[in-house]
N, C-alpha and C. Protein backbone atom coordinates (compact mmCIF):
# COMPACT_ATOMS: atom_id res chain seq x y z
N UNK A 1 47.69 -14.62 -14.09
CA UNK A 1 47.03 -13.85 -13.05
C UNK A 1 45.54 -13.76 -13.37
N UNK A 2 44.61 -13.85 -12.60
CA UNK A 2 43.14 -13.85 -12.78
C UNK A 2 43.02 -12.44 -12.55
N UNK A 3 42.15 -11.92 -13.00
CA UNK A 3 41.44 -10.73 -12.53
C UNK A 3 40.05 -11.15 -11.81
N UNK A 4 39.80 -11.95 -11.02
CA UNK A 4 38.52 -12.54 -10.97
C UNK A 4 39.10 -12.02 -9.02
N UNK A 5 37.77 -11.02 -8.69
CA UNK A 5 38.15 -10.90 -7.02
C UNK A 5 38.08 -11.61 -6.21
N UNK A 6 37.88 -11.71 -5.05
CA UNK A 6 37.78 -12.92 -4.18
C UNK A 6 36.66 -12.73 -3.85
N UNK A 7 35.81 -13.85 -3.21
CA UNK A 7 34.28 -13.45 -2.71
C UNK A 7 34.34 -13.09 -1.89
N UNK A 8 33.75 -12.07 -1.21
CA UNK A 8 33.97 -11.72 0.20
C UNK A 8 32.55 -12.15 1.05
N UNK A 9 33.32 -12.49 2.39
CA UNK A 9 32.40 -13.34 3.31
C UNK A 9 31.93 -12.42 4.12
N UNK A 10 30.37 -12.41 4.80
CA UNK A 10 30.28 -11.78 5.90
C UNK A 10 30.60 -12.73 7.36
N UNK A 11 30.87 -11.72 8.39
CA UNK A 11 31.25 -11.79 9.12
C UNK A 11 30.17 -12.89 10.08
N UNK A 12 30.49 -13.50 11.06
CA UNK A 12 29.05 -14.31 11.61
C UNK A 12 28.45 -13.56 12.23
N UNK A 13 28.91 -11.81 12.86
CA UNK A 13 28.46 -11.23 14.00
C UNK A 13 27.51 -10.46 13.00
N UNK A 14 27.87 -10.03 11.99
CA UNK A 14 27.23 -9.47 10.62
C UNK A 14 25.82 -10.50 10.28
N UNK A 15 25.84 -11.44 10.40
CA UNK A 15 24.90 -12.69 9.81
C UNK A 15 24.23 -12.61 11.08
N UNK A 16 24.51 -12.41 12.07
CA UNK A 16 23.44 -12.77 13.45
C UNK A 16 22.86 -11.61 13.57
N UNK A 17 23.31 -10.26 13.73
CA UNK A 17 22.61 -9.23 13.78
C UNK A 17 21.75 -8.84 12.47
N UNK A 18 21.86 -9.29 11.11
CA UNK A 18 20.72 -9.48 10.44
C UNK A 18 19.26 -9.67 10.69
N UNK A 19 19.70 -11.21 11.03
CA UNK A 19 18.85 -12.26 11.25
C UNK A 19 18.21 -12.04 12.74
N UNK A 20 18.35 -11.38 13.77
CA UNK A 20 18.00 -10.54 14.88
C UNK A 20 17.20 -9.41 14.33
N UNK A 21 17.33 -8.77 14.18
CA UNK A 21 17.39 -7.25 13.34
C UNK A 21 15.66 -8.19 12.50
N UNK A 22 15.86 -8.87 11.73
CA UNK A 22 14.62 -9.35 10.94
C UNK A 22 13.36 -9.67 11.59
N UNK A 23 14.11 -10.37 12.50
CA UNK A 23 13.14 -11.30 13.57
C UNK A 23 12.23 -10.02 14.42
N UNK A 24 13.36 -9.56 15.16
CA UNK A 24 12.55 -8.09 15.90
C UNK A 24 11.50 -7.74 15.14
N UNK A 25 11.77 -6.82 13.61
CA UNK A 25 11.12 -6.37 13.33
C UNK A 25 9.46 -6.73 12.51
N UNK A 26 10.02 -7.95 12.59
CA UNK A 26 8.41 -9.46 12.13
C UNK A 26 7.89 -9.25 13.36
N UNK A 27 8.34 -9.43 14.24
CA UNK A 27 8.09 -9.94 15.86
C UNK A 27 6.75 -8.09 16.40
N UNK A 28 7.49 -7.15 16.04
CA UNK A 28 7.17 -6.31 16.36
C UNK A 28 5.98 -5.82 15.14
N UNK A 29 6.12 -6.01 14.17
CA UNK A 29 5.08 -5.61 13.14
C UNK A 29 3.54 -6.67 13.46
N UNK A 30 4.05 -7.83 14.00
CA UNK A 30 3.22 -9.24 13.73
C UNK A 30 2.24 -8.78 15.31
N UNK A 31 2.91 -8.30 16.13
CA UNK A 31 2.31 -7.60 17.62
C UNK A 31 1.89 -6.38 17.53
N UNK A 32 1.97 -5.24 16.68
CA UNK A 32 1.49 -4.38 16.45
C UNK A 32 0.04 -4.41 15.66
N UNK A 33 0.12 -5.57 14.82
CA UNK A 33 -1.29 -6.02 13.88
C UNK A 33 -2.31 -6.53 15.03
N UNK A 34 -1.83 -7.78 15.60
CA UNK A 34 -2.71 -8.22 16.67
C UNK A 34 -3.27 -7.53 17.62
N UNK A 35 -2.46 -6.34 18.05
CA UNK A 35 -2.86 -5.40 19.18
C UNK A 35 -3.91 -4.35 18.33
N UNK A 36 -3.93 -3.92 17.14
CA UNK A 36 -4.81 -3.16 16.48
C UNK A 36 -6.18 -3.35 16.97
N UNK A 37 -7.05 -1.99 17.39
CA UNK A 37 -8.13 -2.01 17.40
C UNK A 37 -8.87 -2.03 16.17
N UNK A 38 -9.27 -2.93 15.44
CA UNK A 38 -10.01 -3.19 13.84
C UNK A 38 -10.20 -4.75 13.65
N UNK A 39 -11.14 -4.52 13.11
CA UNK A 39 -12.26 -5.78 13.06
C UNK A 39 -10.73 -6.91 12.21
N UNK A 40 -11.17 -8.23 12.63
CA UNK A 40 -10.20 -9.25 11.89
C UNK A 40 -9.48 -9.18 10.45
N UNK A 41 -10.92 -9.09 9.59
CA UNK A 41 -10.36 -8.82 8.47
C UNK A 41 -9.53 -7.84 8.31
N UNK A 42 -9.35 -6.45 8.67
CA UNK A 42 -8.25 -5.26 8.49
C UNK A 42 -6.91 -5.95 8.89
N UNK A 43 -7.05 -6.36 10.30
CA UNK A 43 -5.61 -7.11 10.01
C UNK A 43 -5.21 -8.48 9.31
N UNK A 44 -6.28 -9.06 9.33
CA UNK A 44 -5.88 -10.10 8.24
C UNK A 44 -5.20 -9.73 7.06
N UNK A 45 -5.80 -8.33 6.48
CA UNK A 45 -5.39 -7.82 5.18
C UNK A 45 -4.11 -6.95 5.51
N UNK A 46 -3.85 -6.38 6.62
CA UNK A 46 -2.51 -5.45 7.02
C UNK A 46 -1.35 -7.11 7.17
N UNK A 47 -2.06 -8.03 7.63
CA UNK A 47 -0.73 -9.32 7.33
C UNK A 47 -0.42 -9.75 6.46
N UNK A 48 -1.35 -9.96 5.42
CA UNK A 48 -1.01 -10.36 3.99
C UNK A 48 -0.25 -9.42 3.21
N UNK A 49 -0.68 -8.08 3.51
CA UNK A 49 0.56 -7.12 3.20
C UNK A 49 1.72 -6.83 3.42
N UNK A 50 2.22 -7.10 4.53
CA UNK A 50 2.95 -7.01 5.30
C UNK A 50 4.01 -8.50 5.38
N UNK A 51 3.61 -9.73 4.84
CA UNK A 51 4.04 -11.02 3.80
C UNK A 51 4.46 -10.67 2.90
N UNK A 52 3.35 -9.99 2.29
CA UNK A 52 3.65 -9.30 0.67
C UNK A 52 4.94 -8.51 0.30
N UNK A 53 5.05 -7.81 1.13
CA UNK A 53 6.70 -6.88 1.71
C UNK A 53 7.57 -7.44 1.72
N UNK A 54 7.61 -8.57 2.45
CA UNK A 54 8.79 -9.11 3.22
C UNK A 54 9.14 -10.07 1.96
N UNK A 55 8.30 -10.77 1.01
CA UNK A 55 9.14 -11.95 0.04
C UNK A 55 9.74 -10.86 -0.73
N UNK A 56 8.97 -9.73 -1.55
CA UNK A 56 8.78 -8.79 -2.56
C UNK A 56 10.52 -8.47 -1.95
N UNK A 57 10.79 -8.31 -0.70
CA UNK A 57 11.69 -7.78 -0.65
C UNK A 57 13.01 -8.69 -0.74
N UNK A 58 12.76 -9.89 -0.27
CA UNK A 58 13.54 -10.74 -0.21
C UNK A 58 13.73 -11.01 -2.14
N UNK A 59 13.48 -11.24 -2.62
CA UNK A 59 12.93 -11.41 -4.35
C UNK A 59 13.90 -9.93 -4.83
N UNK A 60 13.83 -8.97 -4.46
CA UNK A 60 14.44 -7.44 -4.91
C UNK A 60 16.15 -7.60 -4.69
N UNK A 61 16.21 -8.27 -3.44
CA UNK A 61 17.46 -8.58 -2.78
C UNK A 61 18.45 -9.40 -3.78
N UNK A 62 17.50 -10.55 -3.90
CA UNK A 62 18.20 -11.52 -4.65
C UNK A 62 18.72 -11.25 -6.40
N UNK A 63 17.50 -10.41 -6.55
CA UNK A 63 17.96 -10.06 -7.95
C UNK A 63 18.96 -9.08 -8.34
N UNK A 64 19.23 -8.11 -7.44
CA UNK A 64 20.34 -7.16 -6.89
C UNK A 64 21.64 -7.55 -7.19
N UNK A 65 21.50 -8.74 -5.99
CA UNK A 65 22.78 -9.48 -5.90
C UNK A 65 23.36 -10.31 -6.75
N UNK A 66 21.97 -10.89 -7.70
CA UNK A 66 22.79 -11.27 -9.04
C UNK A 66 23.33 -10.59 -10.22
N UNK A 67 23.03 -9.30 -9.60
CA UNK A 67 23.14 -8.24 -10.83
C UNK A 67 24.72 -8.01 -10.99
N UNK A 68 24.71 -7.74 -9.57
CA UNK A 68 26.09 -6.95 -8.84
C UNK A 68 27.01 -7.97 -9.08
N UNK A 69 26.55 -9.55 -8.65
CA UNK A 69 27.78 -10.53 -9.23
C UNK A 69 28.11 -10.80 -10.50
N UNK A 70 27.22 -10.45 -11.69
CA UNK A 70 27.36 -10.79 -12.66
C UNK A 70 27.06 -12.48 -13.16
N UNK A 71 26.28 -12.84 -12.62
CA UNK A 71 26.26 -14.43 -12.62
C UNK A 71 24.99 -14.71 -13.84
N UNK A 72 25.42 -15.21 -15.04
CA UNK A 72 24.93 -15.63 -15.97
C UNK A 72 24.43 -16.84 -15.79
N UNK A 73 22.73 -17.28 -15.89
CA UNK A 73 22.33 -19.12 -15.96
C UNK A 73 22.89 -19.40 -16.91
N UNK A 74 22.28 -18.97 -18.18
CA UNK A 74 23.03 -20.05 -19.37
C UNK A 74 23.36 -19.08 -20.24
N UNK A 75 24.41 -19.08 -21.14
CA UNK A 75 25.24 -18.95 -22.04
C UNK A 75 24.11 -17.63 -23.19
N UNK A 76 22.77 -17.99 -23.12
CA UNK A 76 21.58 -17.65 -23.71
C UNK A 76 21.93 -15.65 -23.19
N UNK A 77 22.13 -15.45 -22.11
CA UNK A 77 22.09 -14.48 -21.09
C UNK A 77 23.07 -13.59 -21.68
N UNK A 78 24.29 -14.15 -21.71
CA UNK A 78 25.61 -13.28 -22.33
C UNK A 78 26.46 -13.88 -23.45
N UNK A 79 25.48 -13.71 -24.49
CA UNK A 79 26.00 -14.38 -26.15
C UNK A 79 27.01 -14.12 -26.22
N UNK A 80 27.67 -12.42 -25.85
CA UNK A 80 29.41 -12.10 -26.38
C UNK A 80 30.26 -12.09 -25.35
N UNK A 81 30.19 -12.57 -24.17
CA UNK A 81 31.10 -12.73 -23.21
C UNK A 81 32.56 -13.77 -23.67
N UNK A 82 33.83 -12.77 -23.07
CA UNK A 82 34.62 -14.15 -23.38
C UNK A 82 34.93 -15.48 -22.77
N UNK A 83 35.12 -15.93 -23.53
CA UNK A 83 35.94 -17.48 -22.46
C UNK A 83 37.08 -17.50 -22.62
């Protein structure tokens, strides 16, 4: 018997309303900058921030999720694990 769980999948309606949900809110941040009354550079610099967010967050996500899976690169990572 494994003790090893099963992966669990999201759903596609789960994966589309994400990916909706993301878009909106780029869509709406990216039109809120342009519509700003302030000289170019302010929003130039409110977009680069606002980039800055979005990998930073994507990057936070990912490392999360490798936490939570437990997924070791190399052997270096978890010296006393068993096999």
């Amino acid at each position: 018997m494994s003790d090893t769980p099963g992966k669990q999948q999201n759903t596609a309606a789960f994966y589309g309303q994400a990916v909706a949900s993301f878009a909106v809110a780029m869509a709406a941040t990216a039109i809120g900058i342009y519509q700003l009354s302030a000289d170019a550079w302010v929003r130039a610099f409110l977009a680069i921030a606002v980039l800055y967010l979005v990998t930073s967050a994507f990057t936070l996500s990912k490392v999360i999720r490798d936490r939570q899976e437990g997924t070791a690169v190399s052997p270096s990572y978890a010296p006393y694990e068993k096999r």
